[in-house]
C-alpha atoms as a PDB file:
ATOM      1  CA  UNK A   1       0.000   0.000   0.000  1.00  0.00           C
ATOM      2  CA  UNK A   2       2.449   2.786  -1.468  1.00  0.00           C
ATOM      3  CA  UNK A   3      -0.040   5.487   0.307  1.00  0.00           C
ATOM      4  CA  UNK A   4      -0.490   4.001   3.580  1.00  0.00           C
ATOM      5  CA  UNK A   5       0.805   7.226   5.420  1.00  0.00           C
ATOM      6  CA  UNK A   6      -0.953   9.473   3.729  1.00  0.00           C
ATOM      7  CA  UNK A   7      -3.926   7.235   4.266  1.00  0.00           C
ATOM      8  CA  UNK A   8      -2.696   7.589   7.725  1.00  0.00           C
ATOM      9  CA  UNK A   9      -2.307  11.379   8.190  1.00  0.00           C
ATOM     10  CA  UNK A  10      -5.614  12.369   6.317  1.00  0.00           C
ATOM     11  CA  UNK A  11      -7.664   9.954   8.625  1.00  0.00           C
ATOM     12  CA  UNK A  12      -5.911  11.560  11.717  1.00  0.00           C
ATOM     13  CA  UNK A  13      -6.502  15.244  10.260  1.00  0.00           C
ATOM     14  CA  UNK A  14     -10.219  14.503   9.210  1.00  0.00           C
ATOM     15  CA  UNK A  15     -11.314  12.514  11.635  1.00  0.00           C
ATOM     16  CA  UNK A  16     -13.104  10.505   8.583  1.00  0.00           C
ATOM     17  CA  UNK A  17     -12.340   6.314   8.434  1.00  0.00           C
ATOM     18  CA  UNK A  18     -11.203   5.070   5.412  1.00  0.00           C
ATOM     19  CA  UNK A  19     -11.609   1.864   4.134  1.00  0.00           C
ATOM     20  CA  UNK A  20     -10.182   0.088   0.488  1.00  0.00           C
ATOM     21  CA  UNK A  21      -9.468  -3.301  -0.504  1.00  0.00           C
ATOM     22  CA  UNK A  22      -5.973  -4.498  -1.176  1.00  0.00           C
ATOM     23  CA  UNK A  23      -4.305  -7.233  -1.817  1.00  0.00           C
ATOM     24  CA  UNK A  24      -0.761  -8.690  -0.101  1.00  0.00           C
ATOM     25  CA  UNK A  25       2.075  -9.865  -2.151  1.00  0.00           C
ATOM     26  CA  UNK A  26       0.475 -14.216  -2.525  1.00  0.00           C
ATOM     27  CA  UNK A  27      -2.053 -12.055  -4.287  1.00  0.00           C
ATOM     28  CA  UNK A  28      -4.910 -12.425  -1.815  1.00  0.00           C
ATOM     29  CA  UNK A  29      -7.839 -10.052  -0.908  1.00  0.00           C
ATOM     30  CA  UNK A  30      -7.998  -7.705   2.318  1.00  0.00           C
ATOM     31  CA  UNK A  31     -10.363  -5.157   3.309  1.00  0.00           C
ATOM     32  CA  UNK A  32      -7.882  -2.336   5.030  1.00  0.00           C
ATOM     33  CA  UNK A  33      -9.857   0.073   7.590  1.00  0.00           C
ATOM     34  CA  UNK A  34      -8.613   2.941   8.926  1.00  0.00           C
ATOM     35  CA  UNK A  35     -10.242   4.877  11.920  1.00  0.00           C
ATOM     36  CA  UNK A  36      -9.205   7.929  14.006  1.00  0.00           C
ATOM     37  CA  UNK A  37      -7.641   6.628  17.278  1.00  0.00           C
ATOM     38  CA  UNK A  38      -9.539   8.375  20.712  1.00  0.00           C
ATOM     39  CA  UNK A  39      -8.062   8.257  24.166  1.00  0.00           C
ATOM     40  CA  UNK A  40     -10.151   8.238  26.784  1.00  0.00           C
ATOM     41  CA  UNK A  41      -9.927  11.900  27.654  1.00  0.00           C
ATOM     42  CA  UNK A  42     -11.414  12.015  24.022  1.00  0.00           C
ATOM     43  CA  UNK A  43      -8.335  13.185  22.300  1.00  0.00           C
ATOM     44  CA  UNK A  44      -7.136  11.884  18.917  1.00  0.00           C
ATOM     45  CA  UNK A  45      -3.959  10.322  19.405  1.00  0.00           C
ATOM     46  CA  UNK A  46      -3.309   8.409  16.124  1.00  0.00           C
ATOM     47  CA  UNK A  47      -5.096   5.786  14.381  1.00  0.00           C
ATOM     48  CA  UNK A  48      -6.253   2.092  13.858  1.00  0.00           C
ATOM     49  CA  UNK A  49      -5.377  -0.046  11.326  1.00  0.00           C
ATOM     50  CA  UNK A  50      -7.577  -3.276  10.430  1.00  0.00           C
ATOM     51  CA  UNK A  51      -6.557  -5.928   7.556  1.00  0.00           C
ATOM     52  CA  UNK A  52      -9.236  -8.182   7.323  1.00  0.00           C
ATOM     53  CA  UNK A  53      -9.106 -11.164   5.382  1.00  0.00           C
ATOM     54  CA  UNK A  54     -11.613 -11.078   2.230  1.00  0.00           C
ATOM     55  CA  UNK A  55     -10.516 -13.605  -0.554  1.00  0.00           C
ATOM     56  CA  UNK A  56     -12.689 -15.954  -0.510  1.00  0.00           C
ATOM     57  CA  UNK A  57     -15.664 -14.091  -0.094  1.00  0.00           C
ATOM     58  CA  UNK A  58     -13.890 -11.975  -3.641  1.00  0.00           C
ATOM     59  CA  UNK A  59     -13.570 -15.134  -5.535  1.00  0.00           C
ATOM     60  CA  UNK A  60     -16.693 -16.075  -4.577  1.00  0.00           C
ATOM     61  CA  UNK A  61     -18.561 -12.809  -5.543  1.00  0.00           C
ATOM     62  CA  UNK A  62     -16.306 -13.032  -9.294  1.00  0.00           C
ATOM     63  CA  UNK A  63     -17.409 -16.861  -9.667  1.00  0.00           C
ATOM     64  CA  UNK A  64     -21.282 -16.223  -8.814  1.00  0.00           C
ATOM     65  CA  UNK A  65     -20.384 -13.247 -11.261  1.00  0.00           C
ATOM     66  CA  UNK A  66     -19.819 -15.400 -14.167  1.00  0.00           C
ATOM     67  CA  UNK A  67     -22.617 -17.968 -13.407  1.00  0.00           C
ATOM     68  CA  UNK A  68     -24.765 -14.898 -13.455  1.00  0.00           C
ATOM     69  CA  UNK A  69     -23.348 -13.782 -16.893  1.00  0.00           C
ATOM     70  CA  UNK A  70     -23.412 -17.310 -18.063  1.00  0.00           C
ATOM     71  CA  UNK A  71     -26.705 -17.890 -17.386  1.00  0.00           C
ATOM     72  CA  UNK A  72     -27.693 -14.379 -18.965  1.00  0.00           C
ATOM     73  CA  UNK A  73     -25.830 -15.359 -22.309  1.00  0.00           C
ATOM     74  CA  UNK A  74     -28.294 -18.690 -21.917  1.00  0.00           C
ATOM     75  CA  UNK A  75     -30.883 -16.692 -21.879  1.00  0.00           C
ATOM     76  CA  UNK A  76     -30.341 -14.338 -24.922  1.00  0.00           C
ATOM     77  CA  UNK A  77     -29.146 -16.975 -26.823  1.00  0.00           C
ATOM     78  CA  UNK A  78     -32.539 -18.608 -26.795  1.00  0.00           C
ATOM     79  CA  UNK A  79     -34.852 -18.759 -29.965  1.00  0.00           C
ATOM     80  CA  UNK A  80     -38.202 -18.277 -27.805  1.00  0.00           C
ATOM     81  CA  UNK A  81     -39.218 -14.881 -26.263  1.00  0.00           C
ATOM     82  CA  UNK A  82     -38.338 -15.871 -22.427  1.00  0.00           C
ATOM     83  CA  UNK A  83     -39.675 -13.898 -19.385  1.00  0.00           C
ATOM     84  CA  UNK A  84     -38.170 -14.797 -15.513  1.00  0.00           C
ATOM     85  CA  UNK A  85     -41.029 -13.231 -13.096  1.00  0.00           C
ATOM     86  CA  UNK A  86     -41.061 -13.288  -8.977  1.00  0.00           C
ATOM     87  CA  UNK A  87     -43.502 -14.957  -7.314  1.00  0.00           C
ATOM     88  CA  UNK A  88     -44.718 -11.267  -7.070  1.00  0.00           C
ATOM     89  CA  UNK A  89     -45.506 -11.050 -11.085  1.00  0.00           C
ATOM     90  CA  UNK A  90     -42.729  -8.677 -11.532  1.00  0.00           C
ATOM     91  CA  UNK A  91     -40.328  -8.851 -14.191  1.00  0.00           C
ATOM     92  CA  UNK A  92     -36.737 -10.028 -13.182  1.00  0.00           C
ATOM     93  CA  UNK A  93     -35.272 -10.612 -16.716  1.00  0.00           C
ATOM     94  CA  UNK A  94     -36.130 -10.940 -20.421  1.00  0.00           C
ATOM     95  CA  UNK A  95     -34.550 -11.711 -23.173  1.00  0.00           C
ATOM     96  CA  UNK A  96     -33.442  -9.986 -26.309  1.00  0.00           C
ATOM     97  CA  UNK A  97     -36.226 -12.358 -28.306  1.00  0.00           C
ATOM     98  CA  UNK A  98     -39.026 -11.213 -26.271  1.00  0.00           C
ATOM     99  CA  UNK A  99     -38.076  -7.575 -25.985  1.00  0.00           C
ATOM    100  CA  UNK A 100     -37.785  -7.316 -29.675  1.00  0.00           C
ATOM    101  CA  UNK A 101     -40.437 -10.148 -30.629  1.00  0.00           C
ATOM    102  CA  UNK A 102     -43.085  -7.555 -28.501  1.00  0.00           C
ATOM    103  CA  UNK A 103     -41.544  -3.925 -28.895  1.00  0.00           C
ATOM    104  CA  UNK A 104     -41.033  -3.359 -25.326  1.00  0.00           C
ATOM    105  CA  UNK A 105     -37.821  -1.621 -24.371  1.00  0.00           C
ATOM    106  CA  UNK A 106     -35.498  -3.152 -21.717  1.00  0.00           C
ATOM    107  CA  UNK A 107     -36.030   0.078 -19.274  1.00  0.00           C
ATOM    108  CA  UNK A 108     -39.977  -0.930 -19.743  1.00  0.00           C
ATOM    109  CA  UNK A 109     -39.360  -4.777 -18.471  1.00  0.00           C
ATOM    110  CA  UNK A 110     -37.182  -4.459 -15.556  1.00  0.00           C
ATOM    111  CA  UNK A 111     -39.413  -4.503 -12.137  1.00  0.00           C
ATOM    112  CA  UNK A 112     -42.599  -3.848 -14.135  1.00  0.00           C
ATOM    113  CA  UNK A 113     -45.821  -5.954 -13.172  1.00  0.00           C
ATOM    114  CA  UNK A 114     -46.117  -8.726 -16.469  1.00  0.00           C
ATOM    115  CA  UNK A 115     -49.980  -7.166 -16.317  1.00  0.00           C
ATOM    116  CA  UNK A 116     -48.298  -3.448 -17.542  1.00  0.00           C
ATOM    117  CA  UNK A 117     -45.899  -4.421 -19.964  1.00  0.00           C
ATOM    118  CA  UNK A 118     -45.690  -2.232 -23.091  1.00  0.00           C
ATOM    119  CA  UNK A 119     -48.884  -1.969 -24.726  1.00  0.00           C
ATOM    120  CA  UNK A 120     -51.312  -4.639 -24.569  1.00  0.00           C
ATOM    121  CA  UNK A 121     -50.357  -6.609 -22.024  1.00  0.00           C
ATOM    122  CA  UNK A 122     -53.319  -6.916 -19.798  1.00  0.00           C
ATOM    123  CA  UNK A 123     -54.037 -10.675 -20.374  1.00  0.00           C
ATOM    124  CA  UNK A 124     -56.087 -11.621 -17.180  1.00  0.00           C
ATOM    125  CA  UNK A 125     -56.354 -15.154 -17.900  1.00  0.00           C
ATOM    126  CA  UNK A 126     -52.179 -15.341 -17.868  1.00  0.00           C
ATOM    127  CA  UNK A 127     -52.289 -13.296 -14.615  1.00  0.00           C
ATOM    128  CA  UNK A 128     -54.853 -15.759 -13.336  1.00  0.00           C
ATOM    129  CA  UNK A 129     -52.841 -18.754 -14.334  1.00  0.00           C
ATOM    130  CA  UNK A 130     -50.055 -17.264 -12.908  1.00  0.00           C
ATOM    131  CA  UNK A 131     -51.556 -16.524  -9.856  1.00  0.00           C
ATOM    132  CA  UNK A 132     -52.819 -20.143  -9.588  1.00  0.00           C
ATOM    133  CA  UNK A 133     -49.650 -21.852 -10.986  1.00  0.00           C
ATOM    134  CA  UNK A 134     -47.684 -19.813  -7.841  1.00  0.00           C
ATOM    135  CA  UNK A 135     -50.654 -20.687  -5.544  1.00  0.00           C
ATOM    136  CA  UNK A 136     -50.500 -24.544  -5.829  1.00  0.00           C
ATOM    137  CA  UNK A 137     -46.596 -24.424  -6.150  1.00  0.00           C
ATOM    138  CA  UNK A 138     -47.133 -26.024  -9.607  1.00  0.00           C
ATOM    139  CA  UNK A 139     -43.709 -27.004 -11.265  1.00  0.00           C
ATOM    140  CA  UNK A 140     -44.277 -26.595 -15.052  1.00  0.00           C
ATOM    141  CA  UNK A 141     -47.618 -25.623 -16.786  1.00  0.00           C
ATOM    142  CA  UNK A 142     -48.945 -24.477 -19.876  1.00  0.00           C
ATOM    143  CA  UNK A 143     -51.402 -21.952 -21.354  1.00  0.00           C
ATOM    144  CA  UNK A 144     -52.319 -21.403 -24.956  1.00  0.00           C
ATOM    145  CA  UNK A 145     -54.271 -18.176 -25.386  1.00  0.00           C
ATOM    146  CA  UNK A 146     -55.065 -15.556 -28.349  1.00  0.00           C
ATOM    147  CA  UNK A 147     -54.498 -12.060 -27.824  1.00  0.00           C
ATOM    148  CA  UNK A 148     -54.266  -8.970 -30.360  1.00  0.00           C
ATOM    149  CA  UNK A 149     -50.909  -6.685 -29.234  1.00  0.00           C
ATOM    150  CA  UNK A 150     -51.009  -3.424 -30.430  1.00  0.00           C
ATOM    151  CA  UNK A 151     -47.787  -2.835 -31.657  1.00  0.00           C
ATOM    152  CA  UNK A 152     -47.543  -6.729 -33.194  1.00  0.00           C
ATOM    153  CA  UNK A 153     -50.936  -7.619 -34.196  1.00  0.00           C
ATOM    154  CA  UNK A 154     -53.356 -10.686 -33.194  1.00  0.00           C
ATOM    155  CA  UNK A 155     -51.231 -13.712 -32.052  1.00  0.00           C
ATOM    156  CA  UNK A 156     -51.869 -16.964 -30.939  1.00  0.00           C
ATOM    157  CA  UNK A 157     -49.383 -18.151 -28.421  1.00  0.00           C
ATOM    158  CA  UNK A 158     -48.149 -20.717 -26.138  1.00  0.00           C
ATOM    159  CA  UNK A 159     -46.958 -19.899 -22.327  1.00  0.00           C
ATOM    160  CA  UNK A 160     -44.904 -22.331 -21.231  1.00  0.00           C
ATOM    161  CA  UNK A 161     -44.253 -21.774 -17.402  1.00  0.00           C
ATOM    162  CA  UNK A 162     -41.292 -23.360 -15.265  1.00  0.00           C
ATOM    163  CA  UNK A 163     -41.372 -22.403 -11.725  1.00  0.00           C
ATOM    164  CA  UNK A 164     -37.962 -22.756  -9.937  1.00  0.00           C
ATOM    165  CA  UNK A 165     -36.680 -22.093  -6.425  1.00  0.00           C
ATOM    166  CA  UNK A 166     -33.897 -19.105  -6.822  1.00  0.00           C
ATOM    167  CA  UNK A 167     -32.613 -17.844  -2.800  1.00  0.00           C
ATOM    168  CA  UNK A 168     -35.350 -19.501  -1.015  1.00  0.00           C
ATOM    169  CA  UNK A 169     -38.033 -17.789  -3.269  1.00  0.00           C
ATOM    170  CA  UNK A 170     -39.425 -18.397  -6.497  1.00  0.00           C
ATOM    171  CA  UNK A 171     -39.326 -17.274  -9.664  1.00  0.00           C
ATOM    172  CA  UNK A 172     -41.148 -18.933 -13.238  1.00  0.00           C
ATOM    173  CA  UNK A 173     -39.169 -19.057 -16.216  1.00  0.00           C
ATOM    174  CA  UNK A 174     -41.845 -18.178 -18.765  1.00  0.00           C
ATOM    175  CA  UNK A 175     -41.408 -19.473 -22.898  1.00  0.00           C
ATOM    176  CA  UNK A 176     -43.604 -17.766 -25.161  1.00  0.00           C
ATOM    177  CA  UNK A 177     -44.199 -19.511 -28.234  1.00  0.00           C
ATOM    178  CA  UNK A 178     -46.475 -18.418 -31.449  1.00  0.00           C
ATOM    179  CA  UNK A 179     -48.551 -21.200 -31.523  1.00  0.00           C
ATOM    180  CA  UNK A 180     -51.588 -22.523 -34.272  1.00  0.00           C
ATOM    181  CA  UNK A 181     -53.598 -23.765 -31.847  1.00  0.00           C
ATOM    182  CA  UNK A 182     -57.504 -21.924 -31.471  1.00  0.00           C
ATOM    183  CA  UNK A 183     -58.299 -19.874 -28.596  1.00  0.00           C
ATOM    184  CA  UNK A 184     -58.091 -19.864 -25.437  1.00  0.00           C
ATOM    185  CA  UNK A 185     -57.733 -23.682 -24.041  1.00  0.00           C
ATOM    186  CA  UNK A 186     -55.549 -25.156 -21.062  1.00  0.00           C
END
């Protein structure tokens, strides 16, 4: 840490802690605190250095990093429009398929409600089936419906819905499929 005393002397002069990860010479992670030193009188009479161990936890954050990215490239690599929602209804991810398959910008999906997406997207009977599907903990489930989007025209699709457990919660992995199917059957 080639700064370490002026690290030092600006803690002691501002009274503010700093803190800043580092790493020692086998390469491996530390957090490095730095507080103002107090006597009991209340007087500041140097400071306190801390070098806490955080490598593992690092490593850990960079590979759950690139399982995260991994998955994501999953994801937009699929053919289908593909939706991930919370047990809430709420839109954790989509893919490029679906956002350009339905018009709906990227800023639009992210931690909207899958009943207000874009225009159009008030389908009760998939809210209902969602509803349900979360309701009974179903695992996998599908929904063929017909429904005329605004921006896309009338389409007859196929929900396919996956629910999986993701942190102790839920979340359903839903395919949408263009389907020739009539309307409206489970």
């Amino acid at each position: 840490i080639p700064d370490l005393a002026a690290l030092i002397r600006e803690v002691i002069e501002t009274l503010s802690p700093r803190e800043r990860e580092v790493r020692d010479s086998d390469n491996r992670w530390h957090q490095l605190r730095i507080r103002p030193y107090r006597t009991h009188d209340n007087k500041i009479d140097g400071a306190v250095i801390t070098l806490v161990e955080i490598d593992q936890m690092k490593r850990s954050l960079a590979d759950l990093q690139n399982v995260l990215e991994f998955a994501n490239s999953i994801l937009d690599s699929a053919r289908e429009p593909i939706l991930v929602v919370g047990e809430d209804l709420v839109v954790q991810k989509a893919n490029r398929v679906f956002r350009e398959r339905f018009r709906i910008a990227r800023a639009d999906l992210e931690n909207a409600h899958i009943h207000h997406l874009g225009d159009g997207w008030k389908l009760p009977k998939l809210r209902t089936w969602l509803i349900e599907m979360n309701r009974k903990a179903q695992r996998i489930a599908e929904l063929q419906l017909e429904h005329k989007f605004p921006l896309v025209g009338r389409l007859k699709l196929t929900f396919r819905a996956q629910r999986l457990a993701a942190d102790g919660d839920h979340v359903i992995v839903l395919t949408v499929c263009e389907s020739a199917p009539s309307t409206e059957t489970r």
